[in-house]
Protein backbone atom coordinates (compact mmCIF):
# COMPACT_ATOMS: atom_id res chain seq x y z
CA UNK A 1 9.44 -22.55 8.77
CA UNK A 2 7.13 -19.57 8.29
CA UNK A 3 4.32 -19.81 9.88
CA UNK A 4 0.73 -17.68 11.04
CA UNK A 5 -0.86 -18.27 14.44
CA UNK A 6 -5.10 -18.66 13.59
CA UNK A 7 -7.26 -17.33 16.35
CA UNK A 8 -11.36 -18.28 15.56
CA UNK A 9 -14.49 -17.58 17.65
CA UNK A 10 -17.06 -19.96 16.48
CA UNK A 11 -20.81 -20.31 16.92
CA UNK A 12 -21.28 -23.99 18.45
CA UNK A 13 -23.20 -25.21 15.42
CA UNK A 14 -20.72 -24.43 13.36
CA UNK A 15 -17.85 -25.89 15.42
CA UNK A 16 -17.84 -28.93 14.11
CA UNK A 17 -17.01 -27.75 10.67
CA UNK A 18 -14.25 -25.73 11.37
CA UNK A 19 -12.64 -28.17 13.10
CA UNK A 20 -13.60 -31.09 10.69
CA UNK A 21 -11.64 -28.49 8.13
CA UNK A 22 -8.52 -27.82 10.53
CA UNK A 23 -8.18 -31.50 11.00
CA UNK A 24 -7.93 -32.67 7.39
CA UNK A 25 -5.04 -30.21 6.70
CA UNK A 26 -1.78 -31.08 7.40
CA UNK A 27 -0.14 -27.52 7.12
CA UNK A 28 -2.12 -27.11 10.41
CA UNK A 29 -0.21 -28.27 13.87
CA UNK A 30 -1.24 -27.26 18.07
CA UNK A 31 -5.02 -27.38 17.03
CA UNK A 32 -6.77 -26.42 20.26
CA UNK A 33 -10.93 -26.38 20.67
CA UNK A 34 -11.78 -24.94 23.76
CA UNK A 35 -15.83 -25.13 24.00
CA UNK A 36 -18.36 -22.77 25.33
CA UNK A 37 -15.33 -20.10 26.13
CA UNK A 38 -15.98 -17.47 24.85
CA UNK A 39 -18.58 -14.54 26.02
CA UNK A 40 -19.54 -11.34 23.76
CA UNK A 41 -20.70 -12.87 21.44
CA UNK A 42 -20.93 -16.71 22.97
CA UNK A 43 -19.26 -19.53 21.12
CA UNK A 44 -16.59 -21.51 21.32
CA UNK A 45 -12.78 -20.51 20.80
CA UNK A 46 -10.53 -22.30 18.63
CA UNK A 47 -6.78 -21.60 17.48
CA UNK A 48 -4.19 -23.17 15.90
CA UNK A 49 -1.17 -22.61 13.77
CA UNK A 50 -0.48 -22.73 10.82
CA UNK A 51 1.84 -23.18 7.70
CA UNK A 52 2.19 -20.64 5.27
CA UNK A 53 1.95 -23.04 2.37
CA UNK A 54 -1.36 -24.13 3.50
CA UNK A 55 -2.98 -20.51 4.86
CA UNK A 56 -4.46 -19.53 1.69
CA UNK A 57 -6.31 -22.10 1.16
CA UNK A 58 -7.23 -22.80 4.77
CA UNK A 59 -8.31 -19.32 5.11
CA UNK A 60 -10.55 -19.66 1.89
CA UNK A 61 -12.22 -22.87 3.14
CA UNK A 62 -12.85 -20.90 6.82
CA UNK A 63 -14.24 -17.93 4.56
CA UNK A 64 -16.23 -20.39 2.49
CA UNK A 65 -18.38 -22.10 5.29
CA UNK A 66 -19.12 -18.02 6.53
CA UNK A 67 -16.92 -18.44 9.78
CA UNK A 68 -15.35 -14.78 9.41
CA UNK A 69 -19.58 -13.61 9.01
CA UNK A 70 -21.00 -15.72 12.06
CA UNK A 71 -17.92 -15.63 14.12
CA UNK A 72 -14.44 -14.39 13.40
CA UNK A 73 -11.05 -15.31 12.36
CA UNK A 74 -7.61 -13.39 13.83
CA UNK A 75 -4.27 -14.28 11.54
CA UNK A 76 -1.32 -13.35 13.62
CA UNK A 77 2.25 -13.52 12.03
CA UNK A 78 4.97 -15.91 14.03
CA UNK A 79 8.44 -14.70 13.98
CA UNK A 80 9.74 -17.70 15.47
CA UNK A 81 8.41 -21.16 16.18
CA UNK A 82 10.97 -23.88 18.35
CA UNK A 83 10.19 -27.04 17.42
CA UNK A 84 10.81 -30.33 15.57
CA UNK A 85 7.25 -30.13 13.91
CA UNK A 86 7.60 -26.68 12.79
CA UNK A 87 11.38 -26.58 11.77
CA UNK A 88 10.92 -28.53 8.15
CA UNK A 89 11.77 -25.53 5.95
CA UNK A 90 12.35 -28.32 2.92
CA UNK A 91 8.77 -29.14 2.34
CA UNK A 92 6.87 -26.02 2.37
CA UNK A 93 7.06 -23.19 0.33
CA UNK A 94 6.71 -19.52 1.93
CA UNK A 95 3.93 -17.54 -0.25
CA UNK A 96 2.10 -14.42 0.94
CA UNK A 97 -1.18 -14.68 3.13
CA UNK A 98 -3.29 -13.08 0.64
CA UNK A 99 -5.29 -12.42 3.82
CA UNK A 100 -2.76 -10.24 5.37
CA UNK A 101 -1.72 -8.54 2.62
CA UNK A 102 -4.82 -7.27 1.24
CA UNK A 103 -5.51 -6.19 5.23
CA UNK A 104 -2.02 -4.19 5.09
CA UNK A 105 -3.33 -2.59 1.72
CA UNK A 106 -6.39 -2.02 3.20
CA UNK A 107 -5.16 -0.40 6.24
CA UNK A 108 -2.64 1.94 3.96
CA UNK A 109 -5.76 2.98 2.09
CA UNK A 110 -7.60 4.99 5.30
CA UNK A 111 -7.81 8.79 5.04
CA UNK A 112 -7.84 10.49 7.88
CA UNK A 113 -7.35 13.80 8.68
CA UNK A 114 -3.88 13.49 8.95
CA UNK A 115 -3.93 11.81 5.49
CA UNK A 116 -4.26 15.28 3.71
CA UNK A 117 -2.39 17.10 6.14
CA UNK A 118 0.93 15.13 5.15
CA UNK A 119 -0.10 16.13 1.73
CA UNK A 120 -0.51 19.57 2.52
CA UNK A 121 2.90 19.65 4.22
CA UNK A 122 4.54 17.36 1.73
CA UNK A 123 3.89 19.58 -1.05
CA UNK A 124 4.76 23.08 1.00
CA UNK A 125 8.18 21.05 1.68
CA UNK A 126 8.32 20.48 -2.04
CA UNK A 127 7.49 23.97 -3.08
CA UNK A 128 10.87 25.24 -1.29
CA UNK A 129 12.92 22.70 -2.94
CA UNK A 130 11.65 23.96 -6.17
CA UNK A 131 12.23 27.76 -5.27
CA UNK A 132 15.80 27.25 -4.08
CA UNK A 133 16.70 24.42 -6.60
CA UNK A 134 17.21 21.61 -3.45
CA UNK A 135 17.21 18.58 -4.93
CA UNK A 136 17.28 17.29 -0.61
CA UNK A 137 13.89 19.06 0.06
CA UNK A 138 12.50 17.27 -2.79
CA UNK A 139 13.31 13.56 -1.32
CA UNK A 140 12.29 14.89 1.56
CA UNK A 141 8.46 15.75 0.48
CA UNK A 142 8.30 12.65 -1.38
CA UNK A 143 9.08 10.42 1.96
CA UNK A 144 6.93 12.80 3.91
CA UNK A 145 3.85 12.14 1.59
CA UNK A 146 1.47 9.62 2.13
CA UNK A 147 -0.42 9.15 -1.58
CA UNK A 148 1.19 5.92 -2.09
CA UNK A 149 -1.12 4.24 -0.15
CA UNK A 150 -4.14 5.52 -1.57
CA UNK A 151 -2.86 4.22 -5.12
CA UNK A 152 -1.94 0.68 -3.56
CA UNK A 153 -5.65 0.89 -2.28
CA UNK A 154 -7.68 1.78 -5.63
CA UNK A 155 -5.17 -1.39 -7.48
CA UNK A 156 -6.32 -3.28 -4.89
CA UNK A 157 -10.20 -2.01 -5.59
CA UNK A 158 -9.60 -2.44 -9.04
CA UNK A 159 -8.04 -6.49 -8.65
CA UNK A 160 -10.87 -7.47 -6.50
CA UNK A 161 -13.84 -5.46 -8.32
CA UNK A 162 -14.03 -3.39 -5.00
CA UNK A 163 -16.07 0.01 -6.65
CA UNK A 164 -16.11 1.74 -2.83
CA UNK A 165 -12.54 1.19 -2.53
CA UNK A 166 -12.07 2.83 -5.79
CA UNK A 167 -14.15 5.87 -5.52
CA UNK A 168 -13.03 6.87 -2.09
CA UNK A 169 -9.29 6.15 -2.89
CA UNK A 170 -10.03 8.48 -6.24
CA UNK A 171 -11.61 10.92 -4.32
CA UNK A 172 -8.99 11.03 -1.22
CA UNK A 173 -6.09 11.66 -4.13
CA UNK A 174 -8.22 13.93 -6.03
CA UNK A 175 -9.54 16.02 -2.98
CA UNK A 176 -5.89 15.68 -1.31
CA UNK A 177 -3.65 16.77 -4.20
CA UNK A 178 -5.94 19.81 -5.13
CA UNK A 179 -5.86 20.51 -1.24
CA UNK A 180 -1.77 20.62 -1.57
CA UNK A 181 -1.48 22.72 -4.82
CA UNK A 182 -3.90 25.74 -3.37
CA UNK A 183 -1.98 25.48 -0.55
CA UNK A 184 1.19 25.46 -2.46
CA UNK A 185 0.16 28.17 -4.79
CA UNK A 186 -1.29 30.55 -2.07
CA UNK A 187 2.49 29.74 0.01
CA UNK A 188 4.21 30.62 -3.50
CA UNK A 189 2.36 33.48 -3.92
CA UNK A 190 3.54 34.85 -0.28
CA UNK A 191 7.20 33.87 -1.49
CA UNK A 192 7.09 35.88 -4.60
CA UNK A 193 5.34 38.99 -2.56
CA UNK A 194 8.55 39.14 -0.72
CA UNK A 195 11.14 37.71 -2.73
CA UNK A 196 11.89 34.80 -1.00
CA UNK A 197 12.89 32.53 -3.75
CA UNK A 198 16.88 32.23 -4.84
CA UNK A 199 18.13 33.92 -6.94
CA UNK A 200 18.92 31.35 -9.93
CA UNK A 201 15.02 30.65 -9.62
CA UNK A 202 14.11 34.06 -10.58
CA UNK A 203 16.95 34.20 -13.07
CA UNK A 204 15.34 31.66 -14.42
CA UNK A 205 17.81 28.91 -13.67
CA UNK A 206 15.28 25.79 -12.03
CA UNK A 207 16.95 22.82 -12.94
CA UNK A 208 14.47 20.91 -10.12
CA UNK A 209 11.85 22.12 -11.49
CA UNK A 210 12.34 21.35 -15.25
CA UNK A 211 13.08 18.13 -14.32
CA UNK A 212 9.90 17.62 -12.27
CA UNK A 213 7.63 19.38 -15.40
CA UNK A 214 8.92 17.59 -18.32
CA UNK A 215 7.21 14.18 -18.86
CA UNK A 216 9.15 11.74 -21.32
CA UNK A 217 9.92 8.00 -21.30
CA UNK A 218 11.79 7.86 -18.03
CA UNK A 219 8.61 9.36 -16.55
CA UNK A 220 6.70 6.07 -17.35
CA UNK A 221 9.58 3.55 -16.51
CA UNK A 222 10.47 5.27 -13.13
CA UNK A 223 7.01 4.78 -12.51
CA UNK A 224 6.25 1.40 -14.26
CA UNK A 225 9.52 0.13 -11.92
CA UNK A 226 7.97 1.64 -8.89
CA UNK A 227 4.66 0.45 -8.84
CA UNK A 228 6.13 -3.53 -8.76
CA UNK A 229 8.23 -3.27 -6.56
CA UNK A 230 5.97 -1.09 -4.15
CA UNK A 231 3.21 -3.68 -4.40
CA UNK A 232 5.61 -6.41 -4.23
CA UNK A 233 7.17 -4.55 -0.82
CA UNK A 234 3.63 -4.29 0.47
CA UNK A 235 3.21 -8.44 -0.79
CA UNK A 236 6.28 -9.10 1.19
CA UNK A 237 6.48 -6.15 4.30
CA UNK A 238 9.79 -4.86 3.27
CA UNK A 239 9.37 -1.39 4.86
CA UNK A 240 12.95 -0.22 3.06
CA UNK A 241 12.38 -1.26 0.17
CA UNK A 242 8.65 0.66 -0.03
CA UNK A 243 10.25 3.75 0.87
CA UNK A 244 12.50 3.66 -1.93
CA UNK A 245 8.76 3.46 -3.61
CA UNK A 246 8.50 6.90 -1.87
CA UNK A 247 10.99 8.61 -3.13
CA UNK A 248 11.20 7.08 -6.77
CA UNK A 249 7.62 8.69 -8.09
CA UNK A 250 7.19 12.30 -9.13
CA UNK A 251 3.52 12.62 -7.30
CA UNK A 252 4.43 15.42 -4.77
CA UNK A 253 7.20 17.18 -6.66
CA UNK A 254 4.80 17.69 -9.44
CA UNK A 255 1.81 19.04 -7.30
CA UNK A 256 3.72 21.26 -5.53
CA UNK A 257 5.27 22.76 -8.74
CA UNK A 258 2.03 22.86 -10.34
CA UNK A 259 1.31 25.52 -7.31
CA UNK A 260 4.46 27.34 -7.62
CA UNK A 261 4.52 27.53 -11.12
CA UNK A 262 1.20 28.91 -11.46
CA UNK A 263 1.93 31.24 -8.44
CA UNK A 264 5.08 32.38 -10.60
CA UNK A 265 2.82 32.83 -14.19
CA UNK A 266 4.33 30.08 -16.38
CA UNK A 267 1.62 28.15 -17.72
CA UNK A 268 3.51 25.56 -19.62
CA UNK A 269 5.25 24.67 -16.34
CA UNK A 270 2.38 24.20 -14.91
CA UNK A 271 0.77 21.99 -17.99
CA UNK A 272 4.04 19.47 -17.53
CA UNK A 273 3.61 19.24 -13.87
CA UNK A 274 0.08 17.95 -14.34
CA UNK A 275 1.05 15.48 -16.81
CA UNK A 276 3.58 14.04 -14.65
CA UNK A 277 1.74 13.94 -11.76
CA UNK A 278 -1.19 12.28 -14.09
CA UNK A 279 1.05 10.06 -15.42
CA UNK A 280 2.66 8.97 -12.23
CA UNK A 281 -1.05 8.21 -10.51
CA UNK A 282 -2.26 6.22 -13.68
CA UNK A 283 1.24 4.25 -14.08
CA UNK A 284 1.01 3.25 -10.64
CA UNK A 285 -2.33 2.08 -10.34
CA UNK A 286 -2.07 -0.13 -13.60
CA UNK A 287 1.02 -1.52 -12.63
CA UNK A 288 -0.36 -2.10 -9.30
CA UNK A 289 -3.34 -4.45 -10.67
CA UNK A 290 -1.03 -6.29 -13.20
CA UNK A 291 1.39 -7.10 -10.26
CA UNK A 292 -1.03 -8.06 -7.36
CA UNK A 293 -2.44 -10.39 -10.06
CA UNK A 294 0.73 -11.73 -11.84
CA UNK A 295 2.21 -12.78 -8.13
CA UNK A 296 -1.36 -14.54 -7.07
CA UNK A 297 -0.92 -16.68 -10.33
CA UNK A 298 2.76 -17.28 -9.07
CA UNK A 299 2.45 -18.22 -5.83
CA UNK A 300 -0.48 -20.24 -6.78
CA UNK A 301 1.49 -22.33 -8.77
CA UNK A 302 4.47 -22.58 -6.31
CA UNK A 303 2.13 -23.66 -3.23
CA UNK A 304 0.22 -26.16 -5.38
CA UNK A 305 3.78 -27.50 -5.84
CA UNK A 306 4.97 -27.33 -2.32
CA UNK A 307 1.35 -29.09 -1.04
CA UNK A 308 2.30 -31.80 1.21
């Protein structure tokens, strides 16, 4: 049996509620109410745990009397509960905590400083695959950059009618990709000044690079494909499976050869590169709404089944 372990700090007046609402659901076992506990702020601490066919709503009906405002509410994942009253896998389906993955989305979607420097890196990495035709270097800047999580962040926005999520998730891929492709053109630009690149490249041989700057159908499957099952990975934290998310999209691989292609003078090169990477971004996103929303309806139905 899956399970999440609850921990709530509660303001004594509204004690009585939250336990009047753990005690009518029976997807909620170990209830313990420990009174006038708790110091910084004051209240009283409660915890529990808690089936995963019953968290969604539970955590709604905590949410709905303002518990996670006046007090809090800390959802722990348990890897493995011993015991006859939590060992019924039978009854209970195993959905999501919508709670915890929006939190994981959330926490994907921050942009720190070191946000744009794996950008910035991730798209220098790229550039040298494209100059010496190494299809390895490529993979490599596509695990190495971190833009996935900013698009898993604006779908998210977008789901839940989140406008500041949005805008800073826009403006974190916006401001991050143009940071990469200066930096990639102005490291091109030193590669051409001493002839750095191979020398199929400047014969004009780049079979890594047409591939990356011409758009066409598989450009909008690849990414159609990748954009479930990254937000399904995220739904479900299957780490492998997201990084084959990583290295599925043409995101970095077409920044960085919008740099070096501009750094090299071939404009149309640089015109297909900015399609892909456009098309990549806006694939991604939409297919990132559609599935956060198509698996709530889902797993809606299946734990409205599996209700005890």
């Amino acid at each position: 049996m899956s399970m999440i372990h609850v921990r709530a700090v509660s303001p004594p007046d509204l004690t009585d509620q939250v336990v009047e609402i753990l005690e009518g659901d029976t997807c909620v076992v170990n209830l313990v109410v420990q009174p006038g506990i708790v110091r910084s702020p004051d209240g009283d601490s409660i915890t529990c745990d808690v089936h995963r066919a019953g968290a969604n709503r539970l955590l709604r009906g905590l949410r709905d009397i303002h518990l996670d405002r006046r007090g809090s509410i800390i959802v722990e994942p348990v890897d493995t509960a011993l015991s006859e009253g939590t060992s019924d896998t039978g009854r209970f389906a195993d959905p999501p905590v919508w709670e915890l993955v929006e939190a994981r989305i959330r926490a994907e979607g921050t942009y720190a400083p070191s946000f744009y420097l794996y950008l910035v890196v991730a798209g220098l990495i790229g550039a040298v695959g494209i100059v010496t035709n190494s299809q390895i270097l490529i993979v490599a800047a596509m695990v190495v950059g971190p833009e996935y999580g900013a698009i898993a962040s604006i779908a998210l926005g977008i789901d839940r009618g989140h406008r500041g999520r949005i805008k800073q998730g826009v403006f974190a891929l916006v401001s991050g990709f143009t940071l990469a492709i200066v930096s990639t053109f102005l490291f091109s630009l030193l590669i051409r000044a001493f002839g750095f690149q191979s020398k199929a490249f400047e014969a004009g041989l780049r079979p890594v690079s047409n591939l990356i700057d011409t758009p066409n159908f598989f450009s909008f499957a690849v990414a159609g494909l990748a954009g479930i099952i990254g937000i399904v990975s995220l739904t479900e934290a299957k780490t492998s499976a997201l990084l084959g998310v990583f290295i599925s999209v043409t995101t970095i691989p077409a920044a960085a050869d919008i740099g070096v292609s501009a750094a090299f003078g071939n404009g149309s090169e640089v015109r297909g590169s900015f399609i892909q990477l456009l098309v990549n971004i806006v694939v991604l996103v939409l297919v990132g709404v559609l599935t956060l929303r198509i698996q709530r309806a889902i797993w809606c139905r299946v734990s409205a089944r599996a209700r005890p």
